[in-house]
C-alpha atoms as a PDB file:
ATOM      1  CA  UNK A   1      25.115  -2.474  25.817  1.00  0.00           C
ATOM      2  CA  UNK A   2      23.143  -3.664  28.516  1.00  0.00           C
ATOM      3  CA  UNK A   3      19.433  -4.393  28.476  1.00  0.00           C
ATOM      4  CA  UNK A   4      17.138  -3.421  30.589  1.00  0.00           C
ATOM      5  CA  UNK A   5      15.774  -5.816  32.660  1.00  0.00           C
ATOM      6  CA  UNK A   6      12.283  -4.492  31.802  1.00  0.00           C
ATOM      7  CA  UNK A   7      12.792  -5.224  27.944  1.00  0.00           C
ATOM      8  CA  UNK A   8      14.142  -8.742  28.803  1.00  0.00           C
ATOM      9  CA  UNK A   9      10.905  -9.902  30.795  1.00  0.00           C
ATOM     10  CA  UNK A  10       8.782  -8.480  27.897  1.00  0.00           C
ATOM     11  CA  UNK A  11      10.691 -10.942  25.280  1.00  0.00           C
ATOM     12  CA  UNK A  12      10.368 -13.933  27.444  1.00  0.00           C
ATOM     13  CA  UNK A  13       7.062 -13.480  28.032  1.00  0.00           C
ATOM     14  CA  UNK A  14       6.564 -12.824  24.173  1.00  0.00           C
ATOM     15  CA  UNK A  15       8.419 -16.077  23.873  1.00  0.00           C
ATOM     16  CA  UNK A  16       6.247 -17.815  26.638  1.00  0.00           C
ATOM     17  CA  UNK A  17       3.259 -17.072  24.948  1.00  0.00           C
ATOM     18  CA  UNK A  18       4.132 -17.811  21.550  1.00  0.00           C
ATOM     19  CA  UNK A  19       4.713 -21.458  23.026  1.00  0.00           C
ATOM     20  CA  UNK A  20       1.413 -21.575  24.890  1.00  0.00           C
ATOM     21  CA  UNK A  21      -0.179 -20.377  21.793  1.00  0.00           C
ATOM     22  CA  UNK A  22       1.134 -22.535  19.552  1.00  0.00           C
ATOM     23  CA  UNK A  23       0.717 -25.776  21.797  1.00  0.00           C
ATOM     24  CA  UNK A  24      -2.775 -24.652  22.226  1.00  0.00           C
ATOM     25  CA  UNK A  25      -3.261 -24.491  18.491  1.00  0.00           C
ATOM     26  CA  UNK A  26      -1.570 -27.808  17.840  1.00  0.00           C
ATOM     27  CA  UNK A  27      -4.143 -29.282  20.484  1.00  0.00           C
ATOM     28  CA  UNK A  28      -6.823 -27.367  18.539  1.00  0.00           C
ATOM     29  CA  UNK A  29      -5.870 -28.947  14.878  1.00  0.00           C
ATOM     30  CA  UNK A  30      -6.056 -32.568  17.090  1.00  0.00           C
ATOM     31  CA  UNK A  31      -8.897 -32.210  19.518  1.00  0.00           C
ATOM     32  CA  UNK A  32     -12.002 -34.308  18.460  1.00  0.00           C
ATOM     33  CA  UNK A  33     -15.290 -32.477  17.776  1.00  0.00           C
ATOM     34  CA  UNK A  34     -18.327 -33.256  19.590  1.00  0.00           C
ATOM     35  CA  UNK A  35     -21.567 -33.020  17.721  1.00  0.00           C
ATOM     36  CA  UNK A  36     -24.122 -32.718  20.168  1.00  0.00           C
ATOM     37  CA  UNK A  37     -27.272 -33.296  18.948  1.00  0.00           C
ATOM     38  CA  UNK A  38     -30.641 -33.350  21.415  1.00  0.00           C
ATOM     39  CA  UNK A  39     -33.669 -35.469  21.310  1.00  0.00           C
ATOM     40  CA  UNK A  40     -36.509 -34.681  23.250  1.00  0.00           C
ATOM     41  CA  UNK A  41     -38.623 -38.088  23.812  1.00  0.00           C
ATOM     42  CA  UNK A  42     -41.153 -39.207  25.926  1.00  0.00           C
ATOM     43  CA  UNK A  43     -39.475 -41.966  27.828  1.00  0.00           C
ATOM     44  CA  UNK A  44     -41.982 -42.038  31.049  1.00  0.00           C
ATOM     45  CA  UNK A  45     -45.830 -42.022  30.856  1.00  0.00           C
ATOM     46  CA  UNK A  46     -47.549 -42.228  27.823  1.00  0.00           C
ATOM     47  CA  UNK A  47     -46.296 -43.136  24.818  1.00  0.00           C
ATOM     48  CA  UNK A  48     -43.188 -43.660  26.559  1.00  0.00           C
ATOM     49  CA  UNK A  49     -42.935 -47.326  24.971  1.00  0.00           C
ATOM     50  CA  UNK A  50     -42.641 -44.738  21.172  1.00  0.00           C
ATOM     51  CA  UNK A  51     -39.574 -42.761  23.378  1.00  0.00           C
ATOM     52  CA  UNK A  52     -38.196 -45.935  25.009  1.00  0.00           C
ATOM     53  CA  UNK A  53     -38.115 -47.291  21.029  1.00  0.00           C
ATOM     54  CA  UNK A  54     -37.056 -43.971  19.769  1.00  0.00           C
ATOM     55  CA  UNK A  55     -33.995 -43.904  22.225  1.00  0.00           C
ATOM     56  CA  UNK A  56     -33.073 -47.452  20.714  1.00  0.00           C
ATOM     57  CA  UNK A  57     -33.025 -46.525  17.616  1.00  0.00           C
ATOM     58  CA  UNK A  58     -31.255 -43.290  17.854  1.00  0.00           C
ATOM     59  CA  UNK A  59     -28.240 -44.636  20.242  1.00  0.00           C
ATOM     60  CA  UNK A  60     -28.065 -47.432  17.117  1.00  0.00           C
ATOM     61  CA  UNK A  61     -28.054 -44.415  14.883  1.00  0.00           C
ATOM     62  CA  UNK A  62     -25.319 -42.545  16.815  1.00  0.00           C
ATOM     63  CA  UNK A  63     -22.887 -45.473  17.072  1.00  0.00           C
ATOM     64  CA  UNK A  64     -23.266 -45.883  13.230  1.00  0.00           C
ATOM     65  CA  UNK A  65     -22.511 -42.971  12.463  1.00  0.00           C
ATOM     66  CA  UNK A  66     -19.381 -42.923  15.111  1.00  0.00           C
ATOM     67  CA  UNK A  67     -18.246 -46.325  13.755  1.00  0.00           C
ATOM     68  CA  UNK A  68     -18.378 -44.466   9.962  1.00  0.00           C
ATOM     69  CA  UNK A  69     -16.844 -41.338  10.997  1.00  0.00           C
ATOM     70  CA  UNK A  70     -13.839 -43.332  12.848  1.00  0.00           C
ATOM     71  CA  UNK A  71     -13.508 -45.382   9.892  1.00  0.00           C
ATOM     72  CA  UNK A  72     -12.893 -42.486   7.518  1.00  0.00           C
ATOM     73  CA  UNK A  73     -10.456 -40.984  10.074  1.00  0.00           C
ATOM     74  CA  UNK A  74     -12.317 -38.249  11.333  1.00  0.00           C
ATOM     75  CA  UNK A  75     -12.067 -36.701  15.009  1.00  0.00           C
ATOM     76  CA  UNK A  76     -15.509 -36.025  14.736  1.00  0.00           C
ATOM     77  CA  UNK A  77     -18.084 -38.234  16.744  1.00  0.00           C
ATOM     78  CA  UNK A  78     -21.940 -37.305  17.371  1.00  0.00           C
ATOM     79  CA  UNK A  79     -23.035 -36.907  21.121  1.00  0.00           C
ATOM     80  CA  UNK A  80     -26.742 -37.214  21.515  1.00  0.00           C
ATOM     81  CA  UNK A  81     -28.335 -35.902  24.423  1.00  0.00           C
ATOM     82  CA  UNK A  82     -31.607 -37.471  25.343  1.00  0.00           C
ATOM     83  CA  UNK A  83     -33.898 -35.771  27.700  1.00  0.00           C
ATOM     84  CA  UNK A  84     -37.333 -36.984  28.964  1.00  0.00           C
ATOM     85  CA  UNK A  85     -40.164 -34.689  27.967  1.00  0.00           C
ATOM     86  CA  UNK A  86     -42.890 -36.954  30.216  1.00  0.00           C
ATOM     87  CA  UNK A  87     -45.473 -35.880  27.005  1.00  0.00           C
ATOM     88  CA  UNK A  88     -45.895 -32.702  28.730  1.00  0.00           C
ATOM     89  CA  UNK A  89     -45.862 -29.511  26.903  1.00  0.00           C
ATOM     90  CA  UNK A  90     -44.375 -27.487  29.455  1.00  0.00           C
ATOM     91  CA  UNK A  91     -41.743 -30.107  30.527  1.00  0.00           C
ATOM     92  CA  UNK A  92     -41.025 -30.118  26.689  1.00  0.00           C
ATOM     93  CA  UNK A  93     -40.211 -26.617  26.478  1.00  0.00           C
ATOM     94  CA  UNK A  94     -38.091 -26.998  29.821  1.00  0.00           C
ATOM     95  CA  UNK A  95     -35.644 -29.720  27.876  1.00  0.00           C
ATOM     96  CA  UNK A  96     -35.955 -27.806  25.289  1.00  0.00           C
ATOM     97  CA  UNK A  97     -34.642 -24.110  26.761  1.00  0.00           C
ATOM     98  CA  UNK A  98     -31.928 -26.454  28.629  1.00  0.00           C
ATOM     99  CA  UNK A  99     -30.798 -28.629  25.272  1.00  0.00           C
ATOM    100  CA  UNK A 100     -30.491 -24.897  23.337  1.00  0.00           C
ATOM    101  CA  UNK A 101     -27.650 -23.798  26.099  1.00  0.00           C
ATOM    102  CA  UNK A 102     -25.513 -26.980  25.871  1.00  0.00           C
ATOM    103  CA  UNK A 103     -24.864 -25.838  22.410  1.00  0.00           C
ATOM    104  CA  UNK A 104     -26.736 -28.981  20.364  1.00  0.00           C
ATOM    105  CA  UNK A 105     -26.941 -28.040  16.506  1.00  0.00           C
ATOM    106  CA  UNK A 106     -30.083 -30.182  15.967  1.00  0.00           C
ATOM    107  CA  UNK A 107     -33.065 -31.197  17.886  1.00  0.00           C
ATOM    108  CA  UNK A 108     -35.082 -34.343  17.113  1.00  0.00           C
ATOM    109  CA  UNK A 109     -38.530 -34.426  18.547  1.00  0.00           C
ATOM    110  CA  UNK A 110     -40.596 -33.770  20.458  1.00  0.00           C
ATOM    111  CA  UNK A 111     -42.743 -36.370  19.925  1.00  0.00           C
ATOM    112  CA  UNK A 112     -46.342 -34.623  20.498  1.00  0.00           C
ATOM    113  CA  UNK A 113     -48.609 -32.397  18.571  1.00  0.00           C
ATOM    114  CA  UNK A 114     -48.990 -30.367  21.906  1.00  0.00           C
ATOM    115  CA  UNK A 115     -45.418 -30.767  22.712  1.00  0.00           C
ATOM    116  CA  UNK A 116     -44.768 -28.983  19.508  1.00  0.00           C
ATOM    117  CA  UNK A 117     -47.198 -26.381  19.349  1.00  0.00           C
ATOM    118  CA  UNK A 118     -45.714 -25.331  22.931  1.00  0.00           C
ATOM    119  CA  UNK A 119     -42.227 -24.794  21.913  1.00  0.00           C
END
């Protein structure tokens, strides 16, 4: 019996995709995970010398945690995304709106009572 040639592109492309899939799986189990997490600091004007010491601290604080992380074999690794708020309310709730749509699961400031009470 002969196939058709119709039923004979539909099982290689079956077959094609079962290999893309399970490639991108394979990638999936191996791919490290980013945990982006955002800080919203005041790193010009006032108080920036707080943010500037903040930002220190925090990048010390991230590499720890990569160093541990590595150490105990995991693909994970934090990514911390600093953004300057300038101690202004409204620029506060700008980084903030634009932190919240790169996906961070955790924000860390701001540093201001009227930073704060904007958001």
């Amino acid at each position: 019996m002969k196939q058709s040639s119709n039923t004979v592109g539909r099982r290689r492309l079956a077959a094609a995709l079962s290999v893309f899939i399970g490639i991108g799986s394979a990638y999936a189990a191996t791919a490290p995970e980013s945990i982006r997490i955002g800080a919203l600091l005041s790193l010009t004007g006032n108080w920036s010398s707080l943010g500037l010491m903040s930002q220190t601290v925090l990048g010390m604080a991230k590499r720890d945690v990569n160093h541990y992380l590595a150490a105990h074999g995991s693909r994970k690794s934090v990514d911390l995304l600093v953004r300057d708020t300038r101690l202004d309310p409204d620029v506060a709730l700008e980084k903030f709106q634009q932190l919240i749509n790169q996906d961070v699961v955790a924000v860390i400031g701001p540093q201001s009572s009227s930073e704060v009470a904007k958001l």
